[in-house]
C-alpha atoms as a PDB file:
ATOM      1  CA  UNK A   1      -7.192  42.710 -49.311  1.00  0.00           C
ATOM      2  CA  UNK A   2      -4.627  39.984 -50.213  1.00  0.00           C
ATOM      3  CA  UNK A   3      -1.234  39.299 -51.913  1.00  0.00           C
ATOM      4  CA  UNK A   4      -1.432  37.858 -55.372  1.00  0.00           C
ATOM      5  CA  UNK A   5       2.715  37.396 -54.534  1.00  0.00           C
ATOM      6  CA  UNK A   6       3.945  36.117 -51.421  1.00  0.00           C
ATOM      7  CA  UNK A   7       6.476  38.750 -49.863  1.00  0.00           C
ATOM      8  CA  UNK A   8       9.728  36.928 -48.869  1.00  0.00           C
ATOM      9  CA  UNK A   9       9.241  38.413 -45.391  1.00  0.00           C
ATOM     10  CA  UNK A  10       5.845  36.476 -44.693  1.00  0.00           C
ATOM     11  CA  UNK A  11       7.791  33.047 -45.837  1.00  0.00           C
ATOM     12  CA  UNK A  12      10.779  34.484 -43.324  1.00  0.00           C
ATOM     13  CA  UNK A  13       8.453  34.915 -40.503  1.00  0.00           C
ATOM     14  CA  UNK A  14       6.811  31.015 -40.800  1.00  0.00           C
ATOM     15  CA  UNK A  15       9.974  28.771 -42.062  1.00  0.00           C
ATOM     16  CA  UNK A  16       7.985  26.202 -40.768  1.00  0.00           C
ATOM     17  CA  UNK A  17       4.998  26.085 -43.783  1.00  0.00           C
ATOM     18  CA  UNK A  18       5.671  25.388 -47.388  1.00  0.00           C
ATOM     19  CA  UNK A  19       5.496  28.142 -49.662  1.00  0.00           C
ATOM     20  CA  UNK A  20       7.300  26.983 -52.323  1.00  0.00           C
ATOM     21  CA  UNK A  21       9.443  23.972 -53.672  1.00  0.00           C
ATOM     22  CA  UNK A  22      13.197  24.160 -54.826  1.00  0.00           C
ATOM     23  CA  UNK A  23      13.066  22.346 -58.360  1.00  0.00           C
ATOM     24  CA  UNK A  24      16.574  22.633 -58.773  1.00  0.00           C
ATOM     25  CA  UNK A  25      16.071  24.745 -61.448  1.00  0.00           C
ATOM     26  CA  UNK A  26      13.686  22.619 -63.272  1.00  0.00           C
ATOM     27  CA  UNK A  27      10.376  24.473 -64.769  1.00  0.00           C
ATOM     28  CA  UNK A  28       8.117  22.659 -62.788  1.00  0.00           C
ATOM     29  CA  UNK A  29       4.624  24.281 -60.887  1.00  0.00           C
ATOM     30  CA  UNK A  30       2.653  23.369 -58.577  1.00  0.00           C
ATOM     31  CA  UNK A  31      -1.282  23.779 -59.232  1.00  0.00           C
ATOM     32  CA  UNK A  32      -3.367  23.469 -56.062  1.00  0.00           C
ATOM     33  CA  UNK A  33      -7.132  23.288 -55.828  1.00  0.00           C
ATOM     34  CA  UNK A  34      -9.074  24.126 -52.614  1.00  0.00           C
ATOM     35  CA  UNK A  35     -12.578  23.626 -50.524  1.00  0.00           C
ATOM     36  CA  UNK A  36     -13.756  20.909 -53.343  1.00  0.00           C
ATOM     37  CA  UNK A  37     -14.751  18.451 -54.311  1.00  0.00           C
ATOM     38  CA  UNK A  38     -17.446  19.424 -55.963  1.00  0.00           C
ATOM     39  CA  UNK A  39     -20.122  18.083 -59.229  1.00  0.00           C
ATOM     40  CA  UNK A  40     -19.863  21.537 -60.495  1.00  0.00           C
ATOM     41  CA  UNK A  41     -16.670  22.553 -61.005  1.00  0.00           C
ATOM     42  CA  UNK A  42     -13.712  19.710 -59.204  1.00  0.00           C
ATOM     43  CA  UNK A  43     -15.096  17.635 -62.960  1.00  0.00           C
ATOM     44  CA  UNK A  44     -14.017  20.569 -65.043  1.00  0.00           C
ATOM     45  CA  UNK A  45     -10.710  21.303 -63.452  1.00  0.00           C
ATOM     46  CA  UNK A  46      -9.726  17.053 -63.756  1.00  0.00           C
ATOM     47  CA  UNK A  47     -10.643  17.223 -67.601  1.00  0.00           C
ATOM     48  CA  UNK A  48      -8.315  20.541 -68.058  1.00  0.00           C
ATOM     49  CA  UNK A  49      -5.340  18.920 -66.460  1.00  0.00           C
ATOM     50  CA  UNK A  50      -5.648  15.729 -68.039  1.00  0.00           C
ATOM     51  CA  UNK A  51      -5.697  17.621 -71.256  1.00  0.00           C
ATOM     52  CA  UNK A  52      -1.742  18.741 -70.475  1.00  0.00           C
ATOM     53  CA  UNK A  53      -0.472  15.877 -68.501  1.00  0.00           C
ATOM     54  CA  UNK A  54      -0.777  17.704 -65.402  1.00  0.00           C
ATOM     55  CA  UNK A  55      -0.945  16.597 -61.935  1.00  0.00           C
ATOM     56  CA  UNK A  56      -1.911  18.859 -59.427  1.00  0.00           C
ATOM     57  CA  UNK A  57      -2.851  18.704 -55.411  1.00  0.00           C
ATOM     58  CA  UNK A  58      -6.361  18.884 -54.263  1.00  0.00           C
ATOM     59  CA  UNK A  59      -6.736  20.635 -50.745  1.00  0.00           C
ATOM     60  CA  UNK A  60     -10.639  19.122 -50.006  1.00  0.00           C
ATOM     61  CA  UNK A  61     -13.004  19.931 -47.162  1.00  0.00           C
ATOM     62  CA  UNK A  62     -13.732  16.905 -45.004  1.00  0.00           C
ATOM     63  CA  UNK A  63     -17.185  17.433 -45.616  1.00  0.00           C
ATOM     64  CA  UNK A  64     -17.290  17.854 -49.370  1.00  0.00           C
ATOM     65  CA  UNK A  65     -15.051  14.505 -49.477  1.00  0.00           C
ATOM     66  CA  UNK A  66     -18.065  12.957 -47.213  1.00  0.00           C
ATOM     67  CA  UNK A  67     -20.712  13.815 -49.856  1.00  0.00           C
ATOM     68  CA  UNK A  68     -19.027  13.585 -52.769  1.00  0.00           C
ATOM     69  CA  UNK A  69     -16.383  10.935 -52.324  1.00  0.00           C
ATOM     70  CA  UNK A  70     -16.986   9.423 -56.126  1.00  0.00           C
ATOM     71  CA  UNK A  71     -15.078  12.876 -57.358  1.00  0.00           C
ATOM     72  CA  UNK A  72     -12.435  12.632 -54.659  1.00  0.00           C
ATOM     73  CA  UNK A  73     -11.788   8.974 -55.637  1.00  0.00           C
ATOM     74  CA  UNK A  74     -11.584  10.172 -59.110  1.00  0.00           C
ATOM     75  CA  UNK A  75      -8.901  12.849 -58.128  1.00  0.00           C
ATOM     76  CA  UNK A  76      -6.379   9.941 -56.929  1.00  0.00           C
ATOM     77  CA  UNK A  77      -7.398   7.786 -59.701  1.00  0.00           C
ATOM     78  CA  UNK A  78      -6.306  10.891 -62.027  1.00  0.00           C
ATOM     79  CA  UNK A  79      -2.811  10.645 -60.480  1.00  0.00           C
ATOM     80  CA  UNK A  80      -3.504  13.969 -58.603  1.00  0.00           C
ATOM     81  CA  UNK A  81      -2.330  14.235 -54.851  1.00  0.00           C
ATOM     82  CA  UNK A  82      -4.583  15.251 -52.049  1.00  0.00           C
ATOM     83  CA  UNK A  83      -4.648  17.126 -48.740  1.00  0.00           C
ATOM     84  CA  UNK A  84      -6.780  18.087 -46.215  1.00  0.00           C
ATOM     85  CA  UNK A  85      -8.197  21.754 -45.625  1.00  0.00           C
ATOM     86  CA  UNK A  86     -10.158  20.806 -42.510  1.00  0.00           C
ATOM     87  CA  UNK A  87     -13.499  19.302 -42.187  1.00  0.00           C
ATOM     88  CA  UNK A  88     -15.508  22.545 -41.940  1.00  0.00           C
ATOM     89  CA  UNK A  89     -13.309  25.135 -43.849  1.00  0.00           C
ATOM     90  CA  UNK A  90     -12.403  26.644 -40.021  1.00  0.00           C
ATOM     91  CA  UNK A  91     -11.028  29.988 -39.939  1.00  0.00           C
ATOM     92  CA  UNK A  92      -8.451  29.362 -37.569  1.00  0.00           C
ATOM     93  CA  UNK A  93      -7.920  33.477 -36.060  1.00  0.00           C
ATOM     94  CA  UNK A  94     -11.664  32.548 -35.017  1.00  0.00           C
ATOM     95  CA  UNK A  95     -11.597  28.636 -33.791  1.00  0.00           C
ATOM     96  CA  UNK A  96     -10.936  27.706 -30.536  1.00  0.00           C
ATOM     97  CA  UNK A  97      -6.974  25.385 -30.937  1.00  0.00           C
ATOM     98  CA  UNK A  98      -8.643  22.175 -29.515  1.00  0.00           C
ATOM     99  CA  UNK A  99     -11.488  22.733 -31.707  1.00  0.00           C
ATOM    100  CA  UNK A 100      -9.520  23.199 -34.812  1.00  0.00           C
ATOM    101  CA  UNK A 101      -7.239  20.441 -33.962  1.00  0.00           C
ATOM    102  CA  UNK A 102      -9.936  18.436 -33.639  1.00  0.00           C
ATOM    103  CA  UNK A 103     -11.480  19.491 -36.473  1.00  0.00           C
ATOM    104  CA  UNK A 104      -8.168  18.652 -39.034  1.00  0.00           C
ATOM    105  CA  UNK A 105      -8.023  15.193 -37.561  1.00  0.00           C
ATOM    106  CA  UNK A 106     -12.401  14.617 -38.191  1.00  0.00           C
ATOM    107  CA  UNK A 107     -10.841  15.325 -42.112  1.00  0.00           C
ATOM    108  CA  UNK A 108      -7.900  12.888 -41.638  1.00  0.00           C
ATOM    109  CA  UNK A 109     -10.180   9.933 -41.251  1.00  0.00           C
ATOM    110  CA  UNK A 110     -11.557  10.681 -44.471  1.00  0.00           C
ATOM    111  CA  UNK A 111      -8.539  12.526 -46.496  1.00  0.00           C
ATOM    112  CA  UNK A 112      -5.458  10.209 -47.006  1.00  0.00           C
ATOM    113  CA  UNK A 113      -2.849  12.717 -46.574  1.00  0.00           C
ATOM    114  CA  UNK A 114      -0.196  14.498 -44.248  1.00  0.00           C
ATOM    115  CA  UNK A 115      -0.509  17.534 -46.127  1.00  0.00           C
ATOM    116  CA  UNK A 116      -2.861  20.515 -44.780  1.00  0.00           C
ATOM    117  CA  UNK A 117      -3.637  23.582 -45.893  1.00  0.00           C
ATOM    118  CA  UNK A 118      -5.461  26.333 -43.330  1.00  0.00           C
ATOM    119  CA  UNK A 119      -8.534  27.752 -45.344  1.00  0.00           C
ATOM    120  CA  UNK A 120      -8.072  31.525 -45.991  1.00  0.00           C
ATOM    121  CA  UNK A 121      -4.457  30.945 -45.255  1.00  0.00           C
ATOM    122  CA  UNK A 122      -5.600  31.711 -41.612  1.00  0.00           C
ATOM    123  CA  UNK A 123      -3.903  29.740 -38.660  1.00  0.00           C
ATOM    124  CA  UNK A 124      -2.471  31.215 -35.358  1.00  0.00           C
ATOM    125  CA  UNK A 125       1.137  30.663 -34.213  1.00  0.00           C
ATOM    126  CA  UNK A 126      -0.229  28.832 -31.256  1.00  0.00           C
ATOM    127  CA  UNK A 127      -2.175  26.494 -33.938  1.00  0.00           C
ATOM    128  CA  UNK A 128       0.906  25.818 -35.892  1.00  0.00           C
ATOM    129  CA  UNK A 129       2.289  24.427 -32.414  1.00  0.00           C
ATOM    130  CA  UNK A 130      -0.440  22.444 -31.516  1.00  0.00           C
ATOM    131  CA  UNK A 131       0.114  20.650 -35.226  1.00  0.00           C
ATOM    132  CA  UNK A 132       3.270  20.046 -34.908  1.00  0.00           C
ATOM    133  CA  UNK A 133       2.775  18.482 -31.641  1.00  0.00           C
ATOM    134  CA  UNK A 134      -0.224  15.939 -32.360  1.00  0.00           C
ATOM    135  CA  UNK A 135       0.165  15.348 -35.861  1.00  0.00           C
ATOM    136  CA  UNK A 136       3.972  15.778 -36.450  1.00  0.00           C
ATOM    137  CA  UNK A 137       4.016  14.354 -40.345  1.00  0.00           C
ATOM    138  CA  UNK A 138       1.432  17.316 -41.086  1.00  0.00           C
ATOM    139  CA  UNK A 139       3.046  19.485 -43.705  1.00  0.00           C
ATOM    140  CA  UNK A 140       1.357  22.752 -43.469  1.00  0.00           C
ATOM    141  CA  UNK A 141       1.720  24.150 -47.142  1.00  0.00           C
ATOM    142  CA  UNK A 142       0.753  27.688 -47.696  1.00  0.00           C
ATOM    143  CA  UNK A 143       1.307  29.242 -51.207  1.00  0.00           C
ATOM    144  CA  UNK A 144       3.838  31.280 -53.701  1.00  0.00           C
ATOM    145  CA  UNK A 145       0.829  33.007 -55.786  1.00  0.00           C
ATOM    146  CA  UNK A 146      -2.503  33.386 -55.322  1.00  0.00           C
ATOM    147  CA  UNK A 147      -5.145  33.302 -58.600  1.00  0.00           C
ATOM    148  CA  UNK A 148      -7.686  35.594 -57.169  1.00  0.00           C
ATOM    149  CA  UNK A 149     -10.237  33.370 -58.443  1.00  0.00           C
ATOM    150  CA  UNK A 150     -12.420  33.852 -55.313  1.00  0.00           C
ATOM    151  CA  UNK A 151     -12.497  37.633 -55.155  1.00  0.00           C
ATOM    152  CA  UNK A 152     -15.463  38.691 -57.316  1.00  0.00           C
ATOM    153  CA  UNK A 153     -13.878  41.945 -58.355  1.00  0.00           C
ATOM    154  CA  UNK A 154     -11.105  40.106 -59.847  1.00  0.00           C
ATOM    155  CA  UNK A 155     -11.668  39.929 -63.693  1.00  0.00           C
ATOM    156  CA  UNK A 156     -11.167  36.766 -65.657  1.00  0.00           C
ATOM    157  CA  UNK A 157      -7.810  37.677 -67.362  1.00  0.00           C
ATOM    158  CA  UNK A 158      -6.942  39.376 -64.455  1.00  0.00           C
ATOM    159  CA  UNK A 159      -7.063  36.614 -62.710  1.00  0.00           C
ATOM    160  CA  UNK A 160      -4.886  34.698 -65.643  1.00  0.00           C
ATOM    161  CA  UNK A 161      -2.657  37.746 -65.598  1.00  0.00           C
ATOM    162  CA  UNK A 162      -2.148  37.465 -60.938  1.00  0.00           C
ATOM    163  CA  UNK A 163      -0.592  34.200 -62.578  1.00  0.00           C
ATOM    164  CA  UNK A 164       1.391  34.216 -66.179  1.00  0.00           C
ATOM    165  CA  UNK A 165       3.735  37.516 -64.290  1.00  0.00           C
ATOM    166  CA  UNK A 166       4.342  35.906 -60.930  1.00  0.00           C
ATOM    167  CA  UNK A 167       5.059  32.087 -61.403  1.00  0.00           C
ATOM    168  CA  UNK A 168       8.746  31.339 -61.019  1.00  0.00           C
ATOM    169  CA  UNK A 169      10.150  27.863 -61.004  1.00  0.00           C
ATOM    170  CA  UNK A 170       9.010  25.655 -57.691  1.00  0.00           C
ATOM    171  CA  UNK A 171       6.018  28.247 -57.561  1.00  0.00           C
ATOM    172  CA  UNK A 172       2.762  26.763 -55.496  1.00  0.00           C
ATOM    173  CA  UNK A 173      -0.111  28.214 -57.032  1.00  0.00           C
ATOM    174  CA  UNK A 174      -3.530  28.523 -55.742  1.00  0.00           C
ATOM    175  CA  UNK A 175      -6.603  27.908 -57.446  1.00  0.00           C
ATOM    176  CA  UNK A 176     -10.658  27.412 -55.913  1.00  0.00           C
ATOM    177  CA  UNK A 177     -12.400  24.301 -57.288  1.00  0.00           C
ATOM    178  CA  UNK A 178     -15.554  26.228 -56.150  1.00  0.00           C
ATOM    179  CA  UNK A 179     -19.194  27.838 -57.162  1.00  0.00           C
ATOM    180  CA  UNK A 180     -17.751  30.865 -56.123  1.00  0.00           C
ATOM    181  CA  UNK A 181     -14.518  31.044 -57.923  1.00  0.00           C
ATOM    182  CA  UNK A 182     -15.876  28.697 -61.332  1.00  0.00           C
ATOM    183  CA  UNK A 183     -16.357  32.143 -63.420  1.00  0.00           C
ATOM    184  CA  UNK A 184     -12.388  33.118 -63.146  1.00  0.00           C
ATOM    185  CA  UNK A 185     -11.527  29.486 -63.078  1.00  0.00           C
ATOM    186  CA  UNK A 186     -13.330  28.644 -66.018  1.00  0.00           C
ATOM    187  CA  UNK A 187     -11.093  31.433 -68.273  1.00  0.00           C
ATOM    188  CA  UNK A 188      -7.959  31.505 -66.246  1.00  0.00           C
ATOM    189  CA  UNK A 189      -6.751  27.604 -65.841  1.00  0.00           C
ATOM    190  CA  UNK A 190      -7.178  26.364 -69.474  1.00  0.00           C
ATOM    191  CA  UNK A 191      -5.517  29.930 -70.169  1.00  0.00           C
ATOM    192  CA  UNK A 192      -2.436  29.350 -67.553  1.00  0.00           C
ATOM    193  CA  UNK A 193      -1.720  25.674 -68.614  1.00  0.00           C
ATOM    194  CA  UNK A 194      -1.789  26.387 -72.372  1.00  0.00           C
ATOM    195  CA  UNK A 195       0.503  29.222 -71.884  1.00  0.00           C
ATOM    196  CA  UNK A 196       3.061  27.754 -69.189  1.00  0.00           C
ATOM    197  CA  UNK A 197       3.162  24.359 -70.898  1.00  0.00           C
ATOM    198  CA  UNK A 198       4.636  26.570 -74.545  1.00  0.00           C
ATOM    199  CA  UNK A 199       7.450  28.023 -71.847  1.00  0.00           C
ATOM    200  CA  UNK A 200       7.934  24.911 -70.891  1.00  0.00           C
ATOM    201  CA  UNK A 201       6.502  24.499 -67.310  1.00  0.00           C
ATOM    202  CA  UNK A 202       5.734  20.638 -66.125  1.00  0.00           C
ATOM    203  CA  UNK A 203       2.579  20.561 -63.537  1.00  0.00           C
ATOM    204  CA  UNK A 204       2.995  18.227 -60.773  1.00  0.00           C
ATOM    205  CA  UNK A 205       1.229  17.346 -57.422  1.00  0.00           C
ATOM    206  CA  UNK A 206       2.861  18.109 -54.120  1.00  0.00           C
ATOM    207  CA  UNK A 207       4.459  15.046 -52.305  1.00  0.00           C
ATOM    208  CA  UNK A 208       7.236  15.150 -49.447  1.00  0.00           C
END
């Protein structure tokens, strides 16, 4: 089970993360892209942005940067922003802290970034300490709406439809640049851009 909408009471309960962005009232979103980079699917996503203008923030796995740093390159070259979503894609309610601390910084010597995103959206209080502590630039950014491009039983448009009704100004959207979530990606992005660019929505990557 999961939240396509982030409740304001999770965001209440963890000030400290990024959920969202205040725009000031501007129409901009913020695409994000996790566990790439990948051949299959991270060159698809960069040709659909580029076909809008839009700049978007690519959480990678350390590993996946490792094999494939050619596509990650390309992502910064694009203009796109990058963060890191540990080396491994840890599960942080079932990593040891030390070992998932450890873990973020083995990505940080390959991702140029103080931005970090826990994969699943899955980190323990105690974790979120620990960060703060060693690596106090990290900016742990969570996320205002979730796709649903990973979840199987999730139907193209549905997928398309988790985001057209719950963006909102300063919204941080999550996509998978991934095998697993290409068949919902594939319909939903080109979908979403086309229709948030004719309201009038700007894309643009995360920086602080």
């Amino acid at each position: 089970m999961y939240l396509t909408k982030t409740p304001w009471w999770i965001k209440f309960l963890y000030p400290s993360l990024t959920w969202n962005k205040n725009t000031s009232g501007k129409p901009v979103i913020y695409l994000t892209f996790d566990d790439g980079p990948i051949p299959e699917v991270t060159p698809f996503v960069l040709t659909e942005l580029k076909k809008v203008n839009a700049k978007a923030t690519f959480f990678c796995i350390g590993d996946n940067v490792r094999k494939y740093a050619t596509i990650y390159e390309q992502i910064i070259a694009d203009g796109h922003s990058v963060g890191s979503h540990t080396f491994n894609h840890l599960n942080g309610w079932k990593t040891q802290n030390d070992h998932y601390l450890e873990n973020i910084i083995k990505s940080k010597s390959l991702i140029r970034s103080d931005l970090f995103r826990p994969p699943y959206g899955r980190i323990k209080s105690s974790q979120i300490h620990l960060i703060k502590k060693h690596l106090p630039n990290l900016q742990i950014v969570m996320w205002d709406v979730l796709s649903g491009d990973f979840d199987q039983k999730c139907t193209p448009k549905q997928c398309y439809h988790n985001i057209i009704n719950n963006v909102q100004h300063g919204s941080i959207v999550v996509f998978h640049d991934s095998l697993k979530a290409f068949k919902r990606l594939e319909y939903a992005l080109p979908q979403s851009l086309n229709a948030l660019s004719k309201l009038g929505y700007h894309f643009e990557a995360l920086n602080f």
